[in-house]
N, C-alpha and C. Protein backbone atom coordinates (compact mmCIF):
# COMPACT_ATOMS: atom_id res chain seq x y z
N UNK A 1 0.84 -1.21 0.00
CA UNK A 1 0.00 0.00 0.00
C UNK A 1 0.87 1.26 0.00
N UNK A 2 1.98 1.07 0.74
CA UNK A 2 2.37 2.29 1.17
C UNK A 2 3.68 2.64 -0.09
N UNK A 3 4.16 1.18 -1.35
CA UNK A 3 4.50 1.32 -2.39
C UNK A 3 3.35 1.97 -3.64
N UNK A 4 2.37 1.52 -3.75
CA UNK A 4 1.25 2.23 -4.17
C UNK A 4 1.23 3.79 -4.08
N UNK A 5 1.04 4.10 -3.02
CA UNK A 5 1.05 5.76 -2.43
C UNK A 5 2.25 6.21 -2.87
N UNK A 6 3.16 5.44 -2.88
CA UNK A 6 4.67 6.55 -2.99
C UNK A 6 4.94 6.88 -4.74
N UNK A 7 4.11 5.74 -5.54
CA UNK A 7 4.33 5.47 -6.97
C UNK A 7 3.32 6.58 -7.39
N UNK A 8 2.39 6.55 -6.61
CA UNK A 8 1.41 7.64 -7.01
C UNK A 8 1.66 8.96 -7.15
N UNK A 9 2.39 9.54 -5.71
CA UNK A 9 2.73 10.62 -5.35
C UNK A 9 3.84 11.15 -6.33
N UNK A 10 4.68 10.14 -6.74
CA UNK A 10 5.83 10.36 -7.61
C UNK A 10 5.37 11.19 -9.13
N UNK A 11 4.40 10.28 -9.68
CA UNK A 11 3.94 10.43 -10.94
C UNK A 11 2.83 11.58 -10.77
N UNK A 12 2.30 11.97 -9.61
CA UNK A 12 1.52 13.06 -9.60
C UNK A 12 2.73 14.96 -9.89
N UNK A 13 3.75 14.07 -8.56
CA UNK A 13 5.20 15.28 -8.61
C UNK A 13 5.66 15.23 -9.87
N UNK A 14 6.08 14.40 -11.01
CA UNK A 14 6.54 14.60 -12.11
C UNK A 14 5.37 15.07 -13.23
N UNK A 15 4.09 14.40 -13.26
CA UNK A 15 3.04 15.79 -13.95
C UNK A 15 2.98 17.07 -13.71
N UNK A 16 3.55 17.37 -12.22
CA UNK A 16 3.25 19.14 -12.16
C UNK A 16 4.67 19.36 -12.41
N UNK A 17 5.78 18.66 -12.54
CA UNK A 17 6.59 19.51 -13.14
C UNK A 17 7.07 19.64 -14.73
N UNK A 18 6.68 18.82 -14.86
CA UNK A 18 6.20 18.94 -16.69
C UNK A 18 5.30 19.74 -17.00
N UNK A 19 4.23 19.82 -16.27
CA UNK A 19 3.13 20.77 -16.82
C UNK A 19 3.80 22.61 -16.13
N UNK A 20 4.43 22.32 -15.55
CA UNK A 20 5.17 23.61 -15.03
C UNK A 20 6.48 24.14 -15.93
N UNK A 21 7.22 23.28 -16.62
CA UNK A 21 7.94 23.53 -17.68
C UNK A 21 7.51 24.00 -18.73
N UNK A 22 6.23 23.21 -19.39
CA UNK A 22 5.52 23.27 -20.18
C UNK A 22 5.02 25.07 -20.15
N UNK A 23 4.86 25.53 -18.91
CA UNK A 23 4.37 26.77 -19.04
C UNK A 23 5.25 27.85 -18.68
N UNK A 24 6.30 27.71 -18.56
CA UNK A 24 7.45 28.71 -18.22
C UNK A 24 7.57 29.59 -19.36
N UNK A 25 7.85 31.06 -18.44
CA UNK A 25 7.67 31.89 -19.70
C UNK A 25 9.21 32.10 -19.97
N UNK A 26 10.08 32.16 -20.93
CA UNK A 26 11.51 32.69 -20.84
C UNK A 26 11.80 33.98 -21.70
N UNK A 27 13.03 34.16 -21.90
CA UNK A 27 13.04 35.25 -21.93
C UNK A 27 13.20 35.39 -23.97
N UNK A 28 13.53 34.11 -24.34
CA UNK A 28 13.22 34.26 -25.90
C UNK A 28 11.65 34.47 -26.21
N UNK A 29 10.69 33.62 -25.61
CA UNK A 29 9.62 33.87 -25.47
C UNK A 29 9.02 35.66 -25.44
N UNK A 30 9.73 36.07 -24.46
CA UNK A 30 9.25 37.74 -23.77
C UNK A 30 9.97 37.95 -25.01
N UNK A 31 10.66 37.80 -25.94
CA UNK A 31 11.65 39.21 -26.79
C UNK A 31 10.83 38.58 -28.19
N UNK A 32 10.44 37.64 -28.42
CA UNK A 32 9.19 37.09 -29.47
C UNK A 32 8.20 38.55 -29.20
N UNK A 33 7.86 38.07 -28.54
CA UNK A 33 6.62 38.63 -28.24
C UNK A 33 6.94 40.29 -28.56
N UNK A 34 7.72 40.69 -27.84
CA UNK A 34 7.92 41.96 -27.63
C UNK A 34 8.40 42.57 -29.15
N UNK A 35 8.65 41.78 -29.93
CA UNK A 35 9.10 41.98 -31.34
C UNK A 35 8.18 41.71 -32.01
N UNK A 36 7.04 41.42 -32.31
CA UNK A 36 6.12 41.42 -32.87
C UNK A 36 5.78 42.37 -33.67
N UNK A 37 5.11 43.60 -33.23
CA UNK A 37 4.47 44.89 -33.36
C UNK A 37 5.98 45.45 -34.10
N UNK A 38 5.29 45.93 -35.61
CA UNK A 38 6.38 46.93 -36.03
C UNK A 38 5.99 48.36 -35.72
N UNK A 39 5.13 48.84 -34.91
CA UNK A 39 5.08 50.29 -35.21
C UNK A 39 4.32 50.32 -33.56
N UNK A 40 4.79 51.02 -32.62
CA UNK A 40 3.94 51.44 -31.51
C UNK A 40 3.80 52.93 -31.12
N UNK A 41 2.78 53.45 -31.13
CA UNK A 41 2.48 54.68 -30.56
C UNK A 41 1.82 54.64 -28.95
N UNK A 42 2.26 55.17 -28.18
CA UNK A 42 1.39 55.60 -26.78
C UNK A 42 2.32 56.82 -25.93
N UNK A 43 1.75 56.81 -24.88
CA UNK A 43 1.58 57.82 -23.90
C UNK A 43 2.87 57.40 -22.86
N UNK A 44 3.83 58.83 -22.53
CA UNK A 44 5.12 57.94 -21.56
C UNK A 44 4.36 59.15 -20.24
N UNK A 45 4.81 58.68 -19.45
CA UNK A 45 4.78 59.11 -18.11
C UNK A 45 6.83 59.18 -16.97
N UNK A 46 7.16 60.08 -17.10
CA UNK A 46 8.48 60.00 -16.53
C UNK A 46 8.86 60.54 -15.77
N UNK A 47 9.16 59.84 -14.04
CA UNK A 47 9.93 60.53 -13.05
C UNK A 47 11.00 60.29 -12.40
N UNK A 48 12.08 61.78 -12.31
CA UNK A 48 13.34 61.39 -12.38
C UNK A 48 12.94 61.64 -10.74
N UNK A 49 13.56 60.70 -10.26
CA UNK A 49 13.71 60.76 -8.56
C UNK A 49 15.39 61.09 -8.23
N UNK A 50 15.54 62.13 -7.72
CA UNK A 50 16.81 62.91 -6.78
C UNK A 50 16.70 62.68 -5.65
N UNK A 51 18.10 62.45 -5.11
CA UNK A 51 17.77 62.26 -3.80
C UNK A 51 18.07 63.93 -3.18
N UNK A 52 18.31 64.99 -3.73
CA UNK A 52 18.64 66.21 -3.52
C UNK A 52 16.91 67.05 -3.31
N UNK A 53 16.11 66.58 -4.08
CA UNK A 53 14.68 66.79 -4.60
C UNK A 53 13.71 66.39 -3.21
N UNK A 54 13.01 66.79 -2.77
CA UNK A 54 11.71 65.61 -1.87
C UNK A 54 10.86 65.62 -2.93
N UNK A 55 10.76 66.17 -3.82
CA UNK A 55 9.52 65.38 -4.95
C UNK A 55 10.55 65.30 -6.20
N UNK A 56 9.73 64.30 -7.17
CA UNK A 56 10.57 63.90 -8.18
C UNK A 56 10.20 64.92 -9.64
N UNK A 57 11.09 64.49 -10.38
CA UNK A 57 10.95 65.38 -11.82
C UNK A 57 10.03 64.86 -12.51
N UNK A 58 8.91 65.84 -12.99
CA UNK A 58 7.80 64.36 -13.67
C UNK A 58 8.04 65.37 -15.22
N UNK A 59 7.55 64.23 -16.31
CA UNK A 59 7.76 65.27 -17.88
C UNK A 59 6.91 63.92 -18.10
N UNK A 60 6.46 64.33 -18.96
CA UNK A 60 5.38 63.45 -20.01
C UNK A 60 5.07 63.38 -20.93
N UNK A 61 4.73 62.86 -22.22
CA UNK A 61 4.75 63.40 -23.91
C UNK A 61 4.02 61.79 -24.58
N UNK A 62 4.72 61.86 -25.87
CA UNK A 62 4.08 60.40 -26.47
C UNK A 62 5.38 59.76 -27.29
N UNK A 63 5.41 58.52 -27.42
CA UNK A 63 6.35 57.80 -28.24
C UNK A 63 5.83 57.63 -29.39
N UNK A 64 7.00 56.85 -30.21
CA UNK A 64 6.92 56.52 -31.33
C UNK A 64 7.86 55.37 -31.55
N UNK A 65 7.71 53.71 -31.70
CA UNK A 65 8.65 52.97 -32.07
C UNK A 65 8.45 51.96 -32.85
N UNK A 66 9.53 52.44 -33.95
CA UNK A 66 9.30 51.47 -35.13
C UNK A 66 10.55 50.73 -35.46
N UNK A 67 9.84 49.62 -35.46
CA UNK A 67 11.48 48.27 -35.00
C UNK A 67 12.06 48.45 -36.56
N UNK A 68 12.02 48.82 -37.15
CA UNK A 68 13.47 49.15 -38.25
C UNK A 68 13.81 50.33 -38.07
N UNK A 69 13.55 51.09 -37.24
CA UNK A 69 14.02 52.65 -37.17
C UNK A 69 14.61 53.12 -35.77
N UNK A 70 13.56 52.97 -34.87
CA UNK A 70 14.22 53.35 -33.76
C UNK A 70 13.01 53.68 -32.98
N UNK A 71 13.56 55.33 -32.19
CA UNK A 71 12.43 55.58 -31.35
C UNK A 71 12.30 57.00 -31.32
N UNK A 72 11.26 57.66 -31.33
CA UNK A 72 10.49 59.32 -31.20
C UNK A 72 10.15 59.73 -30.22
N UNK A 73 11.01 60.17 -29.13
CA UNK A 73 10.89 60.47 -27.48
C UNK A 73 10.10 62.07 -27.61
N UNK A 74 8.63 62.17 -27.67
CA UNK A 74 8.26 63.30 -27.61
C UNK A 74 7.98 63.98 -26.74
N UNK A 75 8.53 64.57 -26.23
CA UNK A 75 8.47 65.57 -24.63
C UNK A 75 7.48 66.80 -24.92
N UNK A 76 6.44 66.80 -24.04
CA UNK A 76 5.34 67.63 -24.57
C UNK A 76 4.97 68.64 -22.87
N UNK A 77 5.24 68.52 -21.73
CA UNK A 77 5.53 68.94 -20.58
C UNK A 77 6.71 68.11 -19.89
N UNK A 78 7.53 69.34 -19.25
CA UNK A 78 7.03 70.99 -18.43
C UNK A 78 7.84 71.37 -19.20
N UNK A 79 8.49 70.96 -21.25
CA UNK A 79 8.44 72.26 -22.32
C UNK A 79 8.16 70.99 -22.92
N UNK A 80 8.24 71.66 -24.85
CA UNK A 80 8.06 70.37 -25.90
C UNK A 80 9.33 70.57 -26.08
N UNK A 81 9.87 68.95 -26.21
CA UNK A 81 11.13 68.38 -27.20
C UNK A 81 11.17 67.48 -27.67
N UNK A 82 11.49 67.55 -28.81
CA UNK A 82 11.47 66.31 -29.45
C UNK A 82 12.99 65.84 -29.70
N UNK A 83 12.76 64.08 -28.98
CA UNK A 83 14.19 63.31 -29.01
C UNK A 83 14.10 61.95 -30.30
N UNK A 84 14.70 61.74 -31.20
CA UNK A 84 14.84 60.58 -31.99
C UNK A 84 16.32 59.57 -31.19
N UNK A 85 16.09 58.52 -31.20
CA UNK A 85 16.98 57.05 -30.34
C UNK A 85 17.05 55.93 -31.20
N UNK A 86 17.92 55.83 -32.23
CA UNK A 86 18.65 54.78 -32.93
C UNK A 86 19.98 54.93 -32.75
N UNK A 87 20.85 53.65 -34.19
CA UNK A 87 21.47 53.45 -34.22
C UNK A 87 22.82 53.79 -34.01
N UNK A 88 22.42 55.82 -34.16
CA UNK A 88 23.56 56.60 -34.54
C UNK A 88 23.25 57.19 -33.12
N UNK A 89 22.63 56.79 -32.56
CA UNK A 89 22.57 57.62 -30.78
C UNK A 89 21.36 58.18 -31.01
N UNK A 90 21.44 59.76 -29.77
CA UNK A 90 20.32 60.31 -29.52
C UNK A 90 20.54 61.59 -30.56
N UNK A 91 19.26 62.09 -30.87
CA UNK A 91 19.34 63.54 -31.91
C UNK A 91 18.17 63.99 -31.01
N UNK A 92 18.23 65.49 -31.40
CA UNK A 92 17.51 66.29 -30.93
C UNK A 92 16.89 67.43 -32.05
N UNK A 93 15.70 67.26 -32.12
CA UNK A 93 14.89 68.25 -33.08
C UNK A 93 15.04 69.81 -32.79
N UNK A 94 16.25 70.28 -33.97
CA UNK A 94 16.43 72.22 -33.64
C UNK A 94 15.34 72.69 -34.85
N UNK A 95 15.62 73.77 -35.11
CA UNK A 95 15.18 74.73 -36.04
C UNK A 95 15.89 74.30 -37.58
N UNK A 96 17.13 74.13 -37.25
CA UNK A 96 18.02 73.29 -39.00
C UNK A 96 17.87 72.30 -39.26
N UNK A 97 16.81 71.14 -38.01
CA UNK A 97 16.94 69.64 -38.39
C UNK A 97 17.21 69.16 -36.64
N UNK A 98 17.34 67.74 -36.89
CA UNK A 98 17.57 66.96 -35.87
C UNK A 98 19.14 67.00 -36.17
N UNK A 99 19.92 66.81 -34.81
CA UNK A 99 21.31 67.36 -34.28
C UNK A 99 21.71 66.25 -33.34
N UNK A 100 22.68 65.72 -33.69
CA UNK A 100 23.01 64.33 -32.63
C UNK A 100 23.35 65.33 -31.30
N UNK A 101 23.22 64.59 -30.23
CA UNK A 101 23.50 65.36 -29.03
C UNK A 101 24.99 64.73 -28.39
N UNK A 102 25.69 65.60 -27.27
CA UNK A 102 26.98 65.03 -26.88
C UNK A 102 26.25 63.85 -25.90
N UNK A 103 26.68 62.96 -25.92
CA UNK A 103 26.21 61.68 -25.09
C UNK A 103 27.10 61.47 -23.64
N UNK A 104 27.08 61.05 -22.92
CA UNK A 104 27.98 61.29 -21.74
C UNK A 104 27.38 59.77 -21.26
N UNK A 105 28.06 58.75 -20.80
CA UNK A 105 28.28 57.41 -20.48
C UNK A 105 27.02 57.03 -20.39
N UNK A 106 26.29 57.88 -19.35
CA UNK A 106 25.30 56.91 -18.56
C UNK A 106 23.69 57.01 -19.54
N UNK A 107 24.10 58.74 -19.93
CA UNK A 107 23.63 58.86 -21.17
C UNK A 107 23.07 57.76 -22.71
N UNK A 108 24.40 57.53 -22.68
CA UNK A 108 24.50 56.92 -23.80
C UNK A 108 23.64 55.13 -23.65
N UNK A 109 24.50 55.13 -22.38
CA UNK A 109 23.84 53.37 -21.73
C UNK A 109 22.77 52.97 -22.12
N UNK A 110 21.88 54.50 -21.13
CA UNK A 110 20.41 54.41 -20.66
C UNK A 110 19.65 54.33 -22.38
N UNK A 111 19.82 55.04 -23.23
CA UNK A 111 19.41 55.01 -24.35
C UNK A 111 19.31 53.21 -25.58
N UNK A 112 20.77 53.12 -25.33
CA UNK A 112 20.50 52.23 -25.85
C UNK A 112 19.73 50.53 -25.07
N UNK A 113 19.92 50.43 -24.11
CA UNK A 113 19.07 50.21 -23.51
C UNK A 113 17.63 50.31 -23.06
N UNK A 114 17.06 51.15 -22.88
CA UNK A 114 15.75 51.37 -23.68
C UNK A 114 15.36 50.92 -24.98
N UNK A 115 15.78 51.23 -26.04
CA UNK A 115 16.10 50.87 -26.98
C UNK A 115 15.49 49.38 -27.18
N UNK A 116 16.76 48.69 -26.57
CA UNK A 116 16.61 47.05 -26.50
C UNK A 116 15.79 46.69 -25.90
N UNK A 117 15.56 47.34 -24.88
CA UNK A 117 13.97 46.49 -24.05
C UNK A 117 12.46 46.96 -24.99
N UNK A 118 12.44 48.03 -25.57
CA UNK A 118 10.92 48.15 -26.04
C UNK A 118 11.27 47.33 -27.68
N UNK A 119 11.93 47.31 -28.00
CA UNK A 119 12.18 46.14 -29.13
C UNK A 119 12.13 44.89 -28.73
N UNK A 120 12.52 44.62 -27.43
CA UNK A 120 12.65 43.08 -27.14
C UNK A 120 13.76 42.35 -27.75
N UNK A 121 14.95 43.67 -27.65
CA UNK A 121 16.24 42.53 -28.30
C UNK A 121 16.45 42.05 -27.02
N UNK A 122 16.35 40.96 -27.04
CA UNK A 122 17.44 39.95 -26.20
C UNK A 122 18.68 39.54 -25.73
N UNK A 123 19.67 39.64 -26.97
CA UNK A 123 20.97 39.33 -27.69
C UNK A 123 21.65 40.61 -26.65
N UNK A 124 21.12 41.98 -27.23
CA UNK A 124 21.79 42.45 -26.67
C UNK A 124 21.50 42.57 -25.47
N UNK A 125 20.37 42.88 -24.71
CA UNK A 125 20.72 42.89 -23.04
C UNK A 125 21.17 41.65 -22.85
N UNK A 126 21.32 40.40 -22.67
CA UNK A 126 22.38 39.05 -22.25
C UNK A 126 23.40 39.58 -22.53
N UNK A 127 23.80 40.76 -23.84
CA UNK A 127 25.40 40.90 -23.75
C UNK A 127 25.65 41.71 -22.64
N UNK A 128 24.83 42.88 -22.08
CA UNK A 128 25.13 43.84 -20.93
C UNK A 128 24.93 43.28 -19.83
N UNK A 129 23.77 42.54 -19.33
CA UNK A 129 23.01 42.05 -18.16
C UNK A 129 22.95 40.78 -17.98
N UNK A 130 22.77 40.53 -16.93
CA UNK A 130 22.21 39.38 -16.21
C UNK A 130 20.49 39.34 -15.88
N UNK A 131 20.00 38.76 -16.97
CA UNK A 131 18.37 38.83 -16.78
C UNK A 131 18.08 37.64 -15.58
N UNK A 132 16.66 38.13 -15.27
CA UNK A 132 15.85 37.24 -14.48
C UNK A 132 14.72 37.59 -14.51
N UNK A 133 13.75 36.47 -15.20
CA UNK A 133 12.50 36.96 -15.46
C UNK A 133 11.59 36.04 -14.82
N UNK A 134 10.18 36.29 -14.25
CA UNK A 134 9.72 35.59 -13.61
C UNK A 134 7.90 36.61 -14.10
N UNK A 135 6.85 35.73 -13.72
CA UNK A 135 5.61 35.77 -14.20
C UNK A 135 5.28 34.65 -15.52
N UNK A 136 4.22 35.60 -16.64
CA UNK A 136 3.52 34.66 -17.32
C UNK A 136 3.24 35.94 -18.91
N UNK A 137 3.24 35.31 -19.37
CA UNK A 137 3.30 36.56 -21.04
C UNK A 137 2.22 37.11 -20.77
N UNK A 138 1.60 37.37 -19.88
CA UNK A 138 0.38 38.35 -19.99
C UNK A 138 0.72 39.39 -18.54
N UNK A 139 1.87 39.03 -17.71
CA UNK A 139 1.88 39.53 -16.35
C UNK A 139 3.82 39.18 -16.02
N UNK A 140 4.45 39.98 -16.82
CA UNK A 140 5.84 39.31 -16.57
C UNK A 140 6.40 40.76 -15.82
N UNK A 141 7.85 40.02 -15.29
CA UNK A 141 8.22 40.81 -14.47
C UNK A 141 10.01 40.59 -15.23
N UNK A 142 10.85 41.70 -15.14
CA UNK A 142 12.34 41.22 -15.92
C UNK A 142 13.24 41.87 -15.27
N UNK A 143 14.02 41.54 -14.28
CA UNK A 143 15.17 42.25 -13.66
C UNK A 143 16.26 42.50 -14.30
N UNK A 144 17.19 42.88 -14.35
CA UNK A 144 18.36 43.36 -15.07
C UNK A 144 19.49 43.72 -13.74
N UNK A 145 20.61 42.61 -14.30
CA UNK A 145 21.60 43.23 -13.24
C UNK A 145 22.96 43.39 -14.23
N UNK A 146 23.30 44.12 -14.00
CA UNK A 146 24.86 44.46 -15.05
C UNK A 146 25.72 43.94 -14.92
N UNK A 147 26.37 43.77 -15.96
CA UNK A 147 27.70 42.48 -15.66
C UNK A 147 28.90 43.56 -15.98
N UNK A 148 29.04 44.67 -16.94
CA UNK A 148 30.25 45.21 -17.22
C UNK A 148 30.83 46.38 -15.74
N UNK A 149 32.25 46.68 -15.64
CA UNK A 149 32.26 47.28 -14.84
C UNK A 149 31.52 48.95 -15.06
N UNK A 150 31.78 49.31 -16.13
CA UNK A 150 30.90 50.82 -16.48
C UNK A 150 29.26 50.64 -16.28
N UNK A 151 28.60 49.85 -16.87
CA UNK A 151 26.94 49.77 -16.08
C UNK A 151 26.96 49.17 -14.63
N UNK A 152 28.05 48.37 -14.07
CA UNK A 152 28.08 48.62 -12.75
C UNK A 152 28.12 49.90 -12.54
N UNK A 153 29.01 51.12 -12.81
CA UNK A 153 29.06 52.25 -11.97
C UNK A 153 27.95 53.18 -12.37
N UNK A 154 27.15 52.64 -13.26
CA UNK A 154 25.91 53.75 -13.28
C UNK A 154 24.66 52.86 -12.70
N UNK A 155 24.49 51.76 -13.04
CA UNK A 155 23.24 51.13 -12.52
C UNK A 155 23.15 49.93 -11.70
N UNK A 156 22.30 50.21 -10.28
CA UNK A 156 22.83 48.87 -9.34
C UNK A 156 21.46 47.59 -10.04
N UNK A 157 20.61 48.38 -9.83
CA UNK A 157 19.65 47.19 -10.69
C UNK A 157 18.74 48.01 -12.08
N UNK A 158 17.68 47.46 -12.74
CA UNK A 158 16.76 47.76 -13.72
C UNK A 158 15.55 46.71 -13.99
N UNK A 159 14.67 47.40 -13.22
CA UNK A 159 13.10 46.49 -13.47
C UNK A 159 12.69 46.52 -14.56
N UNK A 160 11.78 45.92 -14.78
CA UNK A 160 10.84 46.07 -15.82
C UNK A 160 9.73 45.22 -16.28
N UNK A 161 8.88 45.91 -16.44
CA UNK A 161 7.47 44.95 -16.08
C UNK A 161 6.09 45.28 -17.05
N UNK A 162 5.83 44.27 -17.67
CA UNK A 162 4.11 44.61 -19.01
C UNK A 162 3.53 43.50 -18.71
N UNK A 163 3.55 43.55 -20.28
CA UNK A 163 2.12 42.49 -20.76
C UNK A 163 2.21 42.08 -22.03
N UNK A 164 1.63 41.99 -22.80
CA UNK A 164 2.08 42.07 -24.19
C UNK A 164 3.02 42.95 -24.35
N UNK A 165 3.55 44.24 -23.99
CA UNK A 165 4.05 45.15 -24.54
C UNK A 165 4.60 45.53 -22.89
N UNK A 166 5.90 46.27 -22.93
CA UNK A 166 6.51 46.81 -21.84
C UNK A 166 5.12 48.40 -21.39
N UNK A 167 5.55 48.09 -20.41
CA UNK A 167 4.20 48.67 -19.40
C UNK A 167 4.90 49.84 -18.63
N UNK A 168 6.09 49.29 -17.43
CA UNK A 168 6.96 50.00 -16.68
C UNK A 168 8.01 49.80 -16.87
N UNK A 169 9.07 50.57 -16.54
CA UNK A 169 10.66 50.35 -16.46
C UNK A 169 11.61 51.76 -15.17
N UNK A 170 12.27 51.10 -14.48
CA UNK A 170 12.36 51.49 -13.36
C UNK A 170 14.32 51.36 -13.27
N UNK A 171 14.91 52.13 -12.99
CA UNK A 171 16.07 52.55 -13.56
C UNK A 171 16.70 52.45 -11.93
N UNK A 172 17.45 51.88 -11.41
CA UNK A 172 18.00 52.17 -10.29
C UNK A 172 19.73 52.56 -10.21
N UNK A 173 20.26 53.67 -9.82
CA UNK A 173 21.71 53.90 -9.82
C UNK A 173 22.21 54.03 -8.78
N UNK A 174 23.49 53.95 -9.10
CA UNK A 174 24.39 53.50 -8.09
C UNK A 174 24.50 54.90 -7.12
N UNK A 175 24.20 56.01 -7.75
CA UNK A 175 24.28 57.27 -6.64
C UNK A 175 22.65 57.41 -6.11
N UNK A 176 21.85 56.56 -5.99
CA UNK A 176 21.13 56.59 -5.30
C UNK A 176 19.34 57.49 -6.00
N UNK A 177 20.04 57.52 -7.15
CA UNK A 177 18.97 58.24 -7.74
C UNK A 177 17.88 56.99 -8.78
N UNK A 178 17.29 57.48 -8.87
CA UNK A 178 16.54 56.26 -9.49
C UNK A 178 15.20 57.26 -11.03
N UNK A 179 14.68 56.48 -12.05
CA UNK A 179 13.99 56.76 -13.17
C UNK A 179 13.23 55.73 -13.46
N UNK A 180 11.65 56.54 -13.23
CA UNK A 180 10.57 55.58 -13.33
C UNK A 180 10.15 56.13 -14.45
N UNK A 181 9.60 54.90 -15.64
CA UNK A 181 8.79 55.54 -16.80
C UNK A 181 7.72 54.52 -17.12
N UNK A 182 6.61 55.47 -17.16
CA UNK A 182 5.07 54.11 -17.55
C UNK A 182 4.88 54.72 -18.27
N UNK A 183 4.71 53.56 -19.48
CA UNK A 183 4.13 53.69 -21.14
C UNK A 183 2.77 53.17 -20.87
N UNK A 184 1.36 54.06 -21.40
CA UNK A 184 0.29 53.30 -21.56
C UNK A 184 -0.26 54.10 -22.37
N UNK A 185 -1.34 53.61 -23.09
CA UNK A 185 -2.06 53.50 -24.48
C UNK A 185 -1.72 53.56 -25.66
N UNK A 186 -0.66 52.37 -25.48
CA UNK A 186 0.30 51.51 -26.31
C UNK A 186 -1.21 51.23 -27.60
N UNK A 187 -0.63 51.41 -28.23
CA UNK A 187 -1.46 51.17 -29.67
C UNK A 187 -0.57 50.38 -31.01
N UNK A 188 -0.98 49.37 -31.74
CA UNK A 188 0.37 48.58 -32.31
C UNK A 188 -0.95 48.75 -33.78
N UNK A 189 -1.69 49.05 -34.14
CA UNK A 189 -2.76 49.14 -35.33
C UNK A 189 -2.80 50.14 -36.07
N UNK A 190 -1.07 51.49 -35.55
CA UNK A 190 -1.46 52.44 -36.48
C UNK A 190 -0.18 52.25 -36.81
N UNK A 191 0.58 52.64 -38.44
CA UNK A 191 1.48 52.78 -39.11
C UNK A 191 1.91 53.89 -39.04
N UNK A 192 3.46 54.07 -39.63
CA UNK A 192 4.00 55.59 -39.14
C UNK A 192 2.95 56.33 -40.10
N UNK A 193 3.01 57.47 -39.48
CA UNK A 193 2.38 58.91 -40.40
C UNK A 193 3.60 59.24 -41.66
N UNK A 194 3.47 60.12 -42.24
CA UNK A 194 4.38 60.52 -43.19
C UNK A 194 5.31 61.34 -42.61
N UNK A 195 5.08 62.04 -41.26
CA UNK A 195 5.81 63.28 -41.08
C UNK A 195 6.65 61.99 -39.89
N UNK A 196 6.10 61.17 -39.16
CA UNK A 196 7.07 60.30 -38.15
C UNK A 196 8.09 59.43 -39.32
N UNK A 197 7.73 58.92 -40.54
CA UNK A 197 8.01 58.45 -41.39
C UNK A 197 9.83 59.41 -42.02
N UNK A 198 9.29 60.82 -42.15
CA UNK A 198 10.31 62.05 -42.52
C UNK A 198 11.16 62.20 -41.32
N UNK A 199 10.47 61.96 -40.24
CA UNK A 199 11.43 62.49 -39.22
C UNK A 199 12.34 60.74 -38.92
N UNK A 200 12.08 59.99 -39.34
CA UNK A 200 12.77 58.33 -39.05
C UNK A 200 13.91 59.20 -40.03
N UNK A 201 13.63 59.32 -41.46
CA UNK A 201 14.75 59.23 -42.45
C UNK A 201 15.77 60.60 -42.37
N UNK A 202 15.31 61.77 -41.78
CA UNK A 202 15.96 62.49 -42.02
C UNK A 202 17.05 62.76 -41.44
């Protein structure tokens, strides 16, 4: 009897962990997914937390990201600016055109990084980070810990957390300052316009 019970118990423990494999979400999975959508428009929400500050820096505007191009950081309060984020770095929209800007380390990091997470490259954060992801493709959660010594000295960790589509991302540094940004009314059904289209190529 008590061989019975143990044969049972065994084959009950090896169904839930098959059926628990079976449902693990990983992180090729999350960068599938997250690569899907060629064109996203929505709403950012962004606060820079100082520890010099008792309230944080809030600015807010709308994106633009189109996975062969890059990204349209539109800052619409507390002024308008408009930022473009590809390959060639960050530019900044003047009066003569968009103008690459001087980039300064952490600068430069934070950008391309972003970058890779709302694309869902993979490849490259495993080359910077140490991921750990935990939840379910409808409710995931993705830590980021840095492996090089330079994103050691700017960032001690980096959350980040959606659904179909990155939701939050939460920036933690090593001087104690930290950058929260929530994207919502993520929209993946509209194509660039002609003028987001002009401003990708120009």
């Amino acid at each position: 009897m008590n061989l019975r019970r143990a044969a049972l118990l065994l084959c009950l423990h090896m169904g839930l962990v098959l059926t628990t494999a079976a449902q693990a979400f990983d992180l090729d999975q999350l960068s599938a997914q997250l690569g899907k959508a060629e064109v996203i428009h929505g709403d950012f929400v962004q606060e820079k937390h100082l520890r010099s500050l008792p309230q944080p820096l809030t600015s807010k505007g709308r994106f633009v990201l189109a996975k062969e191009h890059g990204l349209l950081w539109l800052l619409q309060s507390p002024l308008q600016q408009d930022y473009r984020i590809n390959g060639n770095g960050i530019a900044r929209r003047t009066p003569q055109g968009w103008q690459l800007v001087a980039q300064q380390n952490a600068t430069a990091q934070q950008s391309r990084l972003f970058l890779a997470v709302l694309k869902g490259d993979s490849t490259g954060l495993r080359q910077d980070f140490e991921p750990s992801l935990s939840g379910t493709a409808e409710a995931w959660q993705l830590e980021l810990a840095p492996r090089g010594v330079l994103l050691k000295q700017i960032f001690t960790r980096i959350r980040i957390s959606g659904g179909a589509l990155v939701q939050r991302i939460e920036l933690l540094e090593t001087q104690g300052d930290s950058t929260v940004m929530r994207l919502s009314d993520n929209q993946t059904d509209q194509p660039l316009s002609d003028t987001e289209q002009h401003d990708f190529a120009d």
